[in-house]
Protein backbone atom coordinates (compact mmCIF):
# COMPACT_ATOMS: atom_id res chain seq x y z
CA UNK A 1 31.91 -34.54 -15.71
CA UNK A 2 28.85 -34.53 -18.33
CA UNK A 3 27.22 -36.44 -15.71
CA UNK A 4 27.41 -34.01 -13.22
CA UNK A 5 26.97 -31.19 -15.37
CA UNK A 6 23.23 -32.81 -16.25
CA UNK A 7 22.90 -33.42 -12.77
CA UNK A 8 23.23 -29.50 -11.41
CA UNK A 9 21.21 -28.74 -14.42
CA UNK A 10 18.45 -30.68 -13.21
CA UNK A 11 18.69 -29.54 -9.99
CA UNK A 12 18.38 -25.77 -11.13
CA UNK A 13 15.51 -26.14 -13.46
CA UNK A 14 13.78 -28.29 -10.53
CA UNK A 15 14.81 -25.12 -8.14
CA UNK A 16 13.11 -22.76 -10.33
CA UNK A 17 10.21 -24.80 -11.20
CA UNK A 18 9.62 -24.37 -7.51
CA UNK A 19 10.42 -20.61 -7.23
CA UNK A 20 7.65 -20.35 -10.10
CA UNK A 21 4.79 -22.95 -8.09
CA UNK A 22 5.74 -21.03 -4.69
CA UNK A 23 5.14 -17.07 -6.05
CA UNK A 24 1.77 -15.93 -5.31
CA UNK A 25 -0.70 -14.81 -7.77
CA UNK A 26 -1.70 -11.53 -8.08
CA UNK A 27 -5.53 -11.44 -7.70
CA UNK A 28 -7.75 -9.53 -10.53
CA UNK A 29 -7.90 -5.89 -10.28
CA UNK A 30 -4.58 -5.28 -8.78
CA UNK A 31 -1.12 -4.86 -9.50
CA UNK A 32 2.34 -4.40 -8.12
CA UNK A 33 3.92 -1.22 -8.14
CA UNK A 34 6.50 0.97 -5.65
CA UNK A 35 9.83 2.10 -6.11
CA UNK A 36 11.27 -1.44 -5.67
CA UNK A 37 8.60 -4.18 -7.21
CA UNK A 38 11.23 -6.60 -8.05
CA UNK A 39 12.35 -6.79 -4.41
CA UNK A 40 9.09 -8.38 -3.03
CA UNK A 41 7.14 -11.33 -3.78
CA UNK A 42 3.25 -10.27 -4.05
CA UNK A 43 -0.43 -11.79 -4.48
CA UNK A 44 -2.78 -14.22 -2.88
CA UNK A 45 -1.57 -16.05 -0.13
CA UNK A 46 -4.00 -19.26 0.07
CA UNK A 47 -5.26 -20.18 3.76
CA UNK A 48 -3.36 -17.52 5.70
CA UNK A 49 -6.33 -14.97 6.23
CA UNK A 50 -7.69 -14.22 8.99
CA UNK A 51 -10.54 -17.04 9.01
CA UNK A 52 -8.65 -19.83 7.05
CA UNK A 53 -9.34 -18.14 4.09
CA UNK A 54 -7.33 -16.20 1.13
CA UNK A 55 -5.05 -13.11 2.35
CA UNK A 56 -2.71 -10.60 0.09
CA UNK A 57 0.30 -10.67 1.00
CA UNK A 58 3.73 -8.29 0.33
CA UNK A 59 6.80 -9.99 1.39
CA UNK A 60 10.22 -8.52 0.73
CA UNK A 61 12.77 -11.38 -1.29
CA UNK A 62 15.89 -9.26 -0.89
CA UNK A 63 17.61 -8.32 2.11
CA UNK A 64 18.85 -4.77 1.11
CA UNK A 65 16.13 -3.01 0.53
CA UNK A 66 16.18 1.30 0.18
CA UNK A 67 12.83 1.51 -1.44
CA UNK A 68 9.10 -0.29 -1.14
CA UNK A 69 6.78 -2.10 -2.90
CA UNK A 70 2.77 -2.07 -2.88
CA UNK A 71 0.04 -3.92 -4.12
CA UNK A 72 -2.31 -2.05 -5.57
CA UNK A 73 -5.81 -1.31 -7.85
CA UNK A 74 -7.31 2.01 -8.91
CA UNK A 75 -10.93 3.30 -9.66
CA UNK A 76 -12.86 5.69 -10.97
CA UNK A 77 -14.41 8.11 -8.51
CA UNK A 78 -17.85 8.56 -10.07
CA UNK A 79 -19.33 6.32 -7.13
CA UNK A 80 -18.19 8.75 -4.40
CA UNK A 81 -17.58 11.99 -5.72
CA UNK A 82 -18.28 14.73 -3.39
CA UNK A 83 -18.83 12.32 -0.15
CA UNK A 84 -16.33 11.12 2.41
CA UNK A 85 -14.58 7.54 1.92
CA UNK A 86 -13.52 4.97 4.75
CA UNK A 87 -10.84 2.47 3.65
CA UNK A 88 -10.87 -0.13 6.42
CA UNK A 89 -8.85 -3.73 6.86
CA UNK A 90 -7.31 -5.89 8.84
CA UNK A 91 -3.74 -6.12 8.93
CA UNK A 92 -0.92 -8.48 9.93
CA UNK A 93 3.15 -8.45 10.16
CA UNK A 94 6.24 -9.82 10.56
CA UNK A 95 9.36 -9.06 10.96
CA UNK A 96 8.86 -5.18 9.30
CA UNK A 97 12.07 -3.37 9.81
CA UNK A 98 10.84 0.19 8.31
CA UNK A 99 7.03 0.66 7.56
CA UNK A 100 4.06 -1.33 6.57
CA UNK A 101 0.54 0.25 5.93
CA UNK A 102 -2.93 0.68 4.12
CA UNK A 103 -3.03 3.65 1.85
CA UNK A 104 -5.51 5.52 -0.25
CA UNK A 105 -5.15 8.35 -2.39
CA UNK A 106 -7.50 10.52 -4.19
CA UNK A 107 -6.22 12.23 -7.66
CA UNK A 108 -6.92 14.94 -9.63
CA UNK A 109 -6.89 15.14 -13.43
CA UNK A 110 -3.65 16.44 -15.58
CA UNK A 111 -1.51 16.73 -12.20
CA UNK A 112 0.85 14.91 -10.00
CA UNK A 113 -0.45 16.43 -6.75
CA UNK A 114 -3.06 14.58 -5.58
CA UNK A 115 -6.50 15.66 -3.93
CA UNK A 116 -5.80 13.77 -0.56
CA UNK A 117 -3.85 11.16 0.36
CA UNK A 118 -2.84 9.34 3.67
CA UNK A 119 -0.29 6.50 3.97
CA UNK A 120 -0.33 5.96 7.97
CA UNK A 121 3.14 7.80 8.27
CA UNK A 122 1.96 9.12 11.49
CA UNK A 123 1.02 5.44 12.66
CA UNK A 124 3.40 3.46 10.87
CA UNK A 125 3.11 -0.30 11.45
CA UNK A 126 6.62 -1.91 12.51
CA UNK A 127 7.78 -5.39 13.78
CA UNK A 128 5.52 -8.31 13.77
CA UNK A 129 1.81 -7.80 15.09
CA UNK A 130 -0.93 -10.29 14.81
CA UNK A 131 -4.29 -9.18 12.96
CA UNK A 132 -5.39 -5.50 14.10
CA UNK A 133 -8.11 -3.26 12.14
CA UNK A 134 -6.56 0.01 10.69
CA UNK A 135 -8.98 2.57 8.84
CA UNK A 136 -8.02 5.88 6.25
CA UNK A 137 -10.94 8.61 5.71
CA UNK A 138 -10.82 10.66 3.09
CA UNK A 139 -12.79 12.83 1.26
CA UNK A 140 -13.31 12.29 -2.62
CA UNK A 141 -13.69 16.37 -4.12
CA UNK A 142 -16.07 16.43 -7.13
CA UNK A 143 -13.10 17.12 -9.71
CA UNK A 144 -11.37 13.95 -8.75
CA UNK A 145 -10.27 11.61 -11.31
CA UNK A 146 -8.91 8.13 -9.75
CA UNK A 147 -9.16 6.86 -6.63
CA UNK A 148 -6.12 4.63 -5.63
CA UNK A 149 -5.77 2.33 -2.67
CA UNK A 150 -3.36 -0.51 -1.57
CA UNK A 151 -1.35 -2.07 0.93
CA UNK A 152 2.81 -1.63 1.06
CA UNK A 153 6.30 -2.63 2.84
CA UNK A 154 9.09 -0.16 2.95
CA UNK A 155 12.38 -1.93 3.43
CA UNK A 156 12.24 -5.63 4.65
CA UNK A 157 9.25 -7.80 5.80
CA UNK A 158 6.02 -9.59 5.47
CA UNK A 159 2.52 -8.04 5.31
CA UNK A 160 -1.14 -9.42 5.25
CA UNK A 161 -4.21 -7.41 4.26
CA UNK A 162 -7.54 -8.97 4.13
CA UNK A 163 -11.48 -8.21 4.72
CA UNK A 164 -10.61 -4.57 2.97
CA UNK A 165 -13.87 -2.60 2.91
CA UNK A 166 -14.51 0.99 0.74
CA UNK A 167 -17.56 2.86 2.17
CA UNK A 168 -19.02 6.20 2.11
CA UNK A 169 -19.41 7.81 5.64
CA UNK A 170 -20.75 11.09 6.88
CA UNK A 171 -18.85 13.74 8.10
CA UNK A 172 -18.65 13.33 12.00
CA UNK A 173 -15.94 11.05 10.80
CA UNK A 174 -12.47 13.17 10.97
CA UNK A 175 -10.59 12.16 7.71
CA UNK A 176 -6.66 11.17 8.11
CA UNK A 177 -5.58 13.00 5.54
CA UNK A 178 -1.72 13.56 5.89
CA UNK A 179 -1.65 15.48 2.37
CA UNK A 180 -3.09 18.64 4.14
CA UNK A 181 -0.89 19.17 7.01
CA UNK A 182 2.01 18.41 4.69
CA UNK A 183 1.58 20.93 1.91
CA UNK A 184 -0.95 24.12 2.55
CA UNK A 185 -2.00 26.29 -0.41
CA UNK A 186 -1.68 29.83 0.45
CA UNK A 187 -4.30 32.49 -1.47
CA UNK A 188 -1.40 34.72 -1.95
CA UNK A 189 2.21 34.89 -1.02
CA UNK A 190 2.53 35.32 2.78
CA UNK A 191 5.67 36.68 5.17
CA UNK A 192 8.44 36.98 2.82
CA UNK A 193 10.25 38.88 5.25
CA UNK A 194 9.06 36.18 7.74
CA UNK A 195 8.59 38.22 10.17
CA UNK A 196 5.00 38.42 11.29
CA UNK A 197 2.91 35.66 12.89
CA UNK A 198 5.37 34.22 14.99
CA UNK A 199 5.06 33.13 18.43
């Protein structure tokens, strides 16, 4: 019985020597966040970018997932304040049951709201696709106060983001912002009685 008992211990510490070796590293600058971290597996995976090279990767470890998890950095602004911002990479899937996308969001200071955000929710990425080339515009207000961009999963899956570029463009570029069509800021309070403007 002792025997055996040593054995199966050996066996588990070998088992989670290589759960340890087989978890990807997050690379400098970033970090995992989202509403379910724990349930993904995130960081550098070696050799599976697009040419041979390094990719990040999110890949969900948990097969009940309600939630989503993102790897992440954030910036200050001071670099593009007042201009318009392209975040473009290339992008690669498998198996995503809910959502997988680029996102960038620009914040403002002492709030929760942010200055403009988009998340591809109107061009969510589902199922497994090979390598495509998704871009966000935004534009970067003079009062904002972090810039935040990442890649994320929502519910179960495998994403890869690599050749990410950040660069100022002019304003023939439409931006994708989702946060304006999603929340408009009145300059006073308008049809109470909602009964005017309608169609």
């Amino acid at each position: 019985m002792r025997t055996n008992t040593i054995k199966c211990s050996l066996l588990i510490g070998l088992a989670l020597s290589f759960l340890s070796f087989a978890a990807f590293e997050i690379p400098p600058g970033w970090f995992k966040s989202g509403s379910e971290p724990a349930s993904y597996d995130m960081g550098i995976e070696k050799g599976s970018g697009m040419d041979g090279k390094n990719a990040a990767t999110v890949k969900s470890i948990t097969s009940n997932i309600t939630g989503f998890g993102t790897l992440m950095q954030s910036f200050l602004p001071k670099k593009y304040a007042g201009q318009r911002i392209r975040l473009s990479g290339y992008v690669k899937t498998i198996d995503v049951a809910e959502k997988a996308c680029l996102w960038l969001r620009v914040e403002q200071p002492n709030s929760q709201q942010s200055l403009a955000f988009d998340n591809m929710q109107n061009r969510p990425i589902r199922g497994t696709n090979d390598w495509k080339k998704y871009e966000i515009v935004l534009d970067v207000p003079a009062n904002a106060s972090k810039i935040s961009c990442g890649a994320l999963i929502k519910g179960t899956g495998q994403i890869w983001f690599d050749n990410l570029t950040l660069e100022v463009v002019d304003n023939s570029i439409a931006t994708t912002n989702v946060k304006t069509a999603r929340l408009e800021v009145n300059t006073e309070p308008l049809n109470l009685d909602f009964e005017n403007g309608l169609r």
